[in-house]
Protein backbone atom coordinates (compact mmCIF):
# COMPACT_ATOMS: atom_id res chain seq x y z
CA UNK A 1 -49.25 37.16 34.84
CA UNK A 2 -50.42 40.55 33.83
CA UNK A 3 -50.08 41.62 30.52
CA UNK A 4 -50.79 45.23 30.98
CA UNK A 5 -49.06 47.18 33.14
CA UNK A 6 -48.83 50.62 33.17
CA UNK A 7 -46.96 53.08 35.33
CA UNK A 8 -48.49 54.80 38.14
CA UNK A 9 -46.94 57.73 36.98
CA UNK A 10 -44.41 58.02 33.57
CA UNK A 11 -41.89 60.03 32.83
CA UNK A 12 -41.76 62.81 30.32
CA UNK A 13 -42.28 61.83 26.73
CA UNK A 14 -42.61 58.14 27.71
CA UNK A 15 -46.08 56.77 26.92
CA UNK A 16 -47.79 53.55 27.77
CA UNK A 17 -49.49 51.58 24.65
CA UNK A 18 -50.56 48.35 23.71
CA UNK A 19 -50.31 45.85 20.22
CA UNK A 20 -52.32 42.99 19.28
CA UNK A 21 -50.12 39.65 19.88
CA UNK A 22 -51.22 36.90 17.33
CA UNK A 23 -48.78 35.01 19.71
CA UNK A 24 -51.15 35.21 22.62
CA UNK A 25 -54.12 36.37 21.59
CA UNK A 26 -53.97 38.53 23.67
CA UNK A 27 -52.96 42.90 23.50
CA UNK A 28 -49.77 43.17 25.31
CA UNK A 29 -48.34 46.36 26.87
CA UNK A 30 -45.28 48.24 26.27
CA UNK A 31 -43.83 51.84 27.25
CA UNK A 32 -42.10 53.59 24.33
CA UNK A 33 -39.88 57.37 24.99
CA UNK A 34 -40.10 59.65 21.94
CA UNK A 35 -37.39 62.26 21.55
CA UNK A 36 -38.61 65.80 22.10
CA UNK A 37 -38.16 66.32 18.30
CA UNK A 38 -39.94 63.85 17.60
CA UNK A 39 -42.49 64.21 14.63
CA UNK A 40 -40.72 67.32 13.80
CA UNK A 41 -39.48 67.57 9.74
CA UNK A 42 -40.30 63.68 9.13
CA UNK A 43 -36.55 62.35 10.78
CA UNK A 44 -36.28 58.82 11.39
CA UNK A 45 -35.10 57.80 14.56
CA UNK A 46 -32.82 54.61 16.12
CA UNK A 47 -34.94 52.43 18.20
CA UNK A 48 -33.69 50.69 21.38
CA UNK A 49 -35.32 48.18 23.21
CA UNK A 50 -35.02 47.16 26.61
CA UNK A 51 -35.89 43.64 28.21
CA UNK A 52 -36.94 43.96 31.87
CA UNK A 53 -36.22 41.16 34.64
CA UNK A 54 -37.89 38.16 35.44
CA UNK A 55 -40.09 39.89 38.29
CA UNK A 56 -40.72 42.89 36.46
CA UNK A 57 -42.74 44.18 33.53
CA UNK A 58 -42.90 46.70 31.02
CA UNK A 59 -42.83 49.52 33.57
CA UNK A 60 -40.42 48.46 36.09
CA UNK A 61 -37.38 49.95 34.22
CA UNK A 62 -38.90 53.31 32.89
CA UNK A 63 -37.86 55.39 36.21
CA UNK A 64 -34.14 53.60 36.87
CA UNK A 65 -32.80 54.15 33.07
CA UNK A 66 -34.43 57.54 32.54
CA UNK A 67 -30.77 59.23 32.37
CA UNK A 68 -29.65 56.97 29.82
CA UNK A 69 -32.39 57.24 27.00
CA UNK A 70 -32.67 60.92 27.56
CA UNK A 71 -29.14 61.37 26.65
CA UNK A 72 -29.47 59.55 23.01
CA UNK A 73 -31.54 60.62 20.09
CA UNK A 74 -34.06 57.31 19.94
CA UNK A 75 -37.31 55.84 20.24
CA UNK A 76 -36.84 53.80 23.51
CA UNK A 77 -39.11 50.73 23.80
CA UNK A 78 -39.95 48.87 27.57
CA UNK A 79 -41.88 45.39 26.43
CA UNK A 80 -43.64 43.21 28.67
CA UNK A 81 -41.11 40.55 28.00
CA UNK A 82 -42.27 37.89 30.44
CA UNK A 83 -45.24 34.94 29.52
CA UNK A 84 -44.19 31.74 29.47
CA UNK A 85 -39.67 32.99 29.41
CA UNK A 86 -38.75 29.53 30.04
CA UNK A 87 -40.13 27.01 28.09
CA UNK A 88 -37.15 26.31 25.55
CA UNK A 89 -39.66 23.82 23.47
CA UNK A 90 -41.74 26.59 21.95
CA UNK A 91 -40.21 30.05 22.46
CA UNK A 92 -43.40 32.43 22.31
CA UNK A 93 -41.50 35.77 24.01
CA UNK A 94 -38.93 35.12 20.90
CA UNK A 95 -41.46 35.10 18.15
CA UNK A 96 -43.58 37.77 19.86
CA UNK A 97 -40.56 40.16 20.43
CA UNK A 98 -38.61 39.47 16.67
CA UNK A 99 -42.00 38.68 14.34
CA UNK A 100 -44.63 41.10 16.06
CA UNK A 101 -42.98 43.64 18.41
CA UNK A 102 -40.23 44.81 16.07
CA UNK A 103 -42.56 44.60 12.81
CA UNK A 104 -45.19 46.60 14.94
CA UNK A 105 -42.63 49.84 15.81
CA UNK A 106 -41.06 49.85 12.00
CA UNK A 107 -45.19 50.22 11.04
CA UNK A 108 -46.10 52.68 13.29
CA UNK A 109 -43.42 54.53 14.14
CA UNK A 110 -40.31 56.96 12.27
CA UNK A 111 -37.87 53.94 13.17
CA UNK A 112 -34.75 53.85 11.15
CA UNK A 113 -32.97 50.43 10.65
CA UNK A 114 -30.51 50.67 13.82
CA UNK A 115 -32.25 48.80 16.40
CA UNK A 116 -30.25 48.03 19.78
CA UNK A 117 -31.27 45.85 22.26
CA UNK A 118 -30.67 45.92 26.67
CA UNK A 119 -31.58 43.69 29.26
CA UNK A 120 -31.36 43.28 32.62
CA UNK A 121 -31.32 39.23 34.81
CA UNK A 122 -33.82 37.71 32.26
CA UNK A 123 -33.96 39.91 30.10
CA UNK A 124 -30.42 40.61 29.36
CA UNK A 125 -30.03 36.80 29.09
CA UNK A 126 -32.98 37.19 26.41
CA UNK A 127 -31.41 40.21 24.52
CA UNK A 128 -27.86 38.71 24.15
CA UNK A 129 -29.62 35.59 22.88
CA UNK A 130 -31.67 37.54 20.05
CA UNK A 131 -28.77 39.50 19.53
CA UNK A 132 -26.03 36.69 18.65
CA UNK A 133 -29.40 34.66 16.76
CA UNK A 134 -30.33 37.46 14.26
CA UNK A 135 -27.19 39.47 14.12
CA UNK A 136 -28.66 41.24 10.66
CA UNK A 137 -31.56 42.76 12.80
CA UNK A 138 -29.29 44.79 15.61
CA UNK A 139 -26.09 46.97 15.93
CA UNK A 140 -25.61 46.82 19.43
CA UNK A 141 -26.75 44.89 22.76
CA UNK A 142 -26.24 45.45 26.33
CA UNK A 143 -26.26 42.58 28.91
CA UNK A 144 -26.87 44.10 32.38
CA UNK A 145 -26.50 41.36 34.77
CA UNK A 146 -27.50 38.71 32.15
CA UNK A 147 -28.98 35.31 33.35
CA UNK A 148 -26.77 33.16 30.76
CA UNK A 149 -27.57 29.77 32.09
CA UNK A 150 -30.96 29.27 30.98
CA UNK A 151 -29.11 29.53 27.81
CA UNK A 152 -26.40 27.53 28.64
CA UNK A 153 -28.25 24.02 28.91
CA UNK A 154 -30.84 23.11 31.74
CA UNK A 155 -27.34 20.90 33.40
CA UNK A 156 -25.54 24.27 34.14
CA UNK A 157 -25.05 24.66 38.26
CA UNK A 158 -22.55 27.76 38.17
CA UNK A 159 -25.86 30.00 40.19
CA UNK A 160 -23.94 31.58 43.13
CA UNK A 161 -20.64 30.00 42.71
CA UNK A 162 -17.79 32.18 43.85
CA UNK A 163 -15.84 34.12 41.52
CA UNK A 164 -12.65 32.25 41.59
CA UNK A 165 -14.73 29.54 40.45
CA UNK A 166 -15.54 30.62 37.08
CA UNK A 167 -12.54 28.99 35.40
CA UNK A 168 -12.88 26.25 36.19
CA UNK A 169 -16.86 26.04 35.17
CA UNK A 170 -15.80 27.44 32.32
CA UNK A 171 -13.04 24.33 31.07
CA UNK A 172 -15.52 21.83 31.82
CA UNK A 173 -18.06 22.99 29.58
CA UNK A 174 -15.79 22.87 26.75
CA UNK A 175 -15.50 19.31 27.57
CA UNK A 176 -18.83 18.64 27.02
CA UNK A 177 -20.80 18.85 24.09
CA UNK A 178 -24.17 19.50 25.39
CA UNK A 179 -23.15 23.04 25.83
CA UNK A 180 -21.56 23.88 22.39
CA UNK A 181 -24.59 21.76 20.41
CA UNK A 182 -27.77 23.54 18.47
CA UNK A 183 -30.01 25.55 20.44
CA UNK A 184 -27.86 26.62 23.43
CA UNK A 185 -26.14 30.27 22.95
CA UNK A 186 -22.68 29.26 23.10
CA UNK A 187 -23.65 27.03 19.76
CA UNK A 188 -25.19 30.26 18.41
CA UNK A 189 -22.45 32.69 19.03
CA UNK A 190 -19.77 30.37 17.47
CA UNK A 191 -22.17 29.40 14.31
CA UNK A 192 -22.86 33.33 13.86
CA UNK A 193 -19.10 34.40 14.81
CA UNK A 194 -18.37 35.92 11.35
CA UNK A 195 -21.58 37.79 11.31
CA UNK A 196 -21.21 38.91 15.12
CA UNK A 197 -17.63 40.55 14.66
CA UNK A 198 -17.41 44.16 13.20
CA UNK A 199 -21.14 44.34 12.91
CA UNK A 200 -22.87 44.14 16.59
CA UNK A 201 -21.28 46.05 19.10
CA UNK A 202 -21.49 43.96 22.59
CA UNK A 203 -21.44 44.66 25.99
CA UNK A 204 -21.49 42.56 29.16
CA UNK A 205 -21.64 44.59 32.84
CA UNK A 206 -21.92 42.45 35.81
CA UNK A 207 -21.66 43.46 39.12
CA UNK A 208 -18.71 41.21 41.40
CA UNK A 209 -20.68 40.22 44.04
CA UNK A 210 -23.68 39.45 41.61
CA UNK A 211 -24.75 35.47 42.16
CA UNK A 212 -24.54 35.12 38.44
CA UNK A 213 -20.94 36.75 38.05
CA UNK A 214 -19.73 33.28 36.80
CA UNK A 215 -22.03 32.43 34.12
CA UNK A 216 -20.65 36.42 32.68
CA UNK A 217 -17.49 35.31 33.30
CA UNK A 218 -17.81 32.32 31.44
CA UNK A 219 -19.72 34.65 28.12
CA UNK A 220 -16.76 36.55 28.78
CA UNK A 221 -14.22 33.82 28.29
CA UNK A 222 -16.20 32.28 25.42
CA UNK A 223 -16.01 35.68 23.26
CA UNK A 224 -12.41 35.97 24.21
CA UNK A 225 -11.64 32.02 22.64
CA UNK A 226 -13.29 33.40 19.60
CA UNK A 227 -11.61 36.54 19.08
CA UNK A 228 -14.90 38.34 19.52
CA UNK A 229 -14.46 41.58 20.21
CA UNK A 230 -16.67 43.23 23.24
CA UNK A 231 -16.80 45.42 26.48
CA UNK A 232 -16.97 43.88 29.08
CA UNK A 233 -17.29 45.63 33.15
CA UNK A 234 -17.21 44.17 36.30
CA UNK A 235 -18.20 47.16 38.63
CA UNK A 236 -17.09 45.91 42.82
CA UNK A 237 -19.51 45.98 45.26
CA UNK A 238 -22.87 45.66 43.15
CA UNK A 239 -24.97 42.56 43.07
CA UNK A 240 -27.73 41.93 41.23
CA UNK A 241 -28.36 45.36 40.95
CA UNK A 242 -29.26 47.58 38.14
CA UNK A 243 -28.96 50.66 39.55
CA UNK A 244 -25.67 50.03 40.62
CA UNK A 245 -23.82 48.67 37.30
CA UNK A 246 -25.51 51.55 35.07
């Protein structure tokens, strides 16, 4: 696992830096875009942040998204999002990203206080999950082709079902508890649901022939029961593609 990666080559007004992670011990790398403007008259900026996949790093989403943070007025952050992603006893990517990372940018950059948050796989599992947990930090997240289930509960088996199974994954998790208790997201979303609706703007896009279609389908559903309201896009003929469902 490196945890310094930067780009062979960047593109314009995106810079590669590091922070000091108390977390880790360890600095940890991280690509940021500043807005041409930037610096100019003392303006504060949004900041968005967006959580690579589990393969990838800090650089591998700098190229692929370049249209998209070039047309908004915001400091764009690219973490290195991946030690240790899994271990749901001790959650060291969650206290690095929400007690270090975000502290870091409001300290040393002209960040105002709307923060949004993007993922793709892994890491738009990981920024729907901070998003419905600390609904007071964020006014918007963007799942690109989340990977739910690690947030689901370890017992979830819905990887590469077909779509027309989704339903019926979906009705027998409501039957059992383990997926609605503390800890797992569908727990969070519920506990947070008066928080979540009218003040963070959510998004789901999932591509139909993705191998985690269901587990969307099932966040999807799960919203829907609780009259959250959210976008949510199914774009035919991607899989587990960003490129495709931007």
């Amino acid at each position: 696992m490196n945890y310094i990666n930067p780009p062979i080559k960047a593109p314009r007004n995106v810079a590669h830096k590091t922070y000091y992670s108390q977390v880790y011990n360890q600095e940890i790398g991280y690509n940021v875009y500043l807005p041409p403007d930037y610096g100019e008259g003392g303006e504060r900026y949004p900041v968005a942040y967006h959580l690579h996949g589990w393969t990838g790093n800090e650089s591998s989403d700098i190229w692929t998204l370049e249209n998209i943070y070039r047309g908004r007025q915001a400091i764009t952050v690219f973490p290195n999002n991946s030690p240790v992603i899994e271990d749901r006893d001790r959650l060291p990517v969650e206290s690095m990203m929400i007690h270090e990372l975000i502290p870091y940018m409001d300290a040393h950059y002209g960040t105002n206080e709307n923060r949004t948050l993007s993922g793709f796989s892994m890491g738009g599992g990981m920024a729907f999950y901070y998003a419905v947990k600390y609904p007071e930090l964020f006014s918007r997240v963007t799942a690109y082709a989340a990977t739910f289930h690690h947030y689901y509960q370890k017992e979830y088996r819905g990887v590469g079902e077909p779509p027309e199974k989704a339903a019926a994954l979906y009705a027998a998790m409501m039957k059992e508890r383990r997926y609605l208790e503390e800890d797992g997201i569908l727990f969070l979303v519920r506990q947070n649901a008066d928080r979540i609706r009218g003040n963070l703007l959510m998004k789901i896009h999932i591509g139909a022939d993705d191998v985690l279609f269901c587990e969307n389908e099932i966040m999807h559903a799960y919203l829907n029961s609780l009259d959250i309201p959210h976008e949510y896009k199914i774009y035919p003929g991607a899989g587990h593609e960003l490129k495709k469902i931007l």
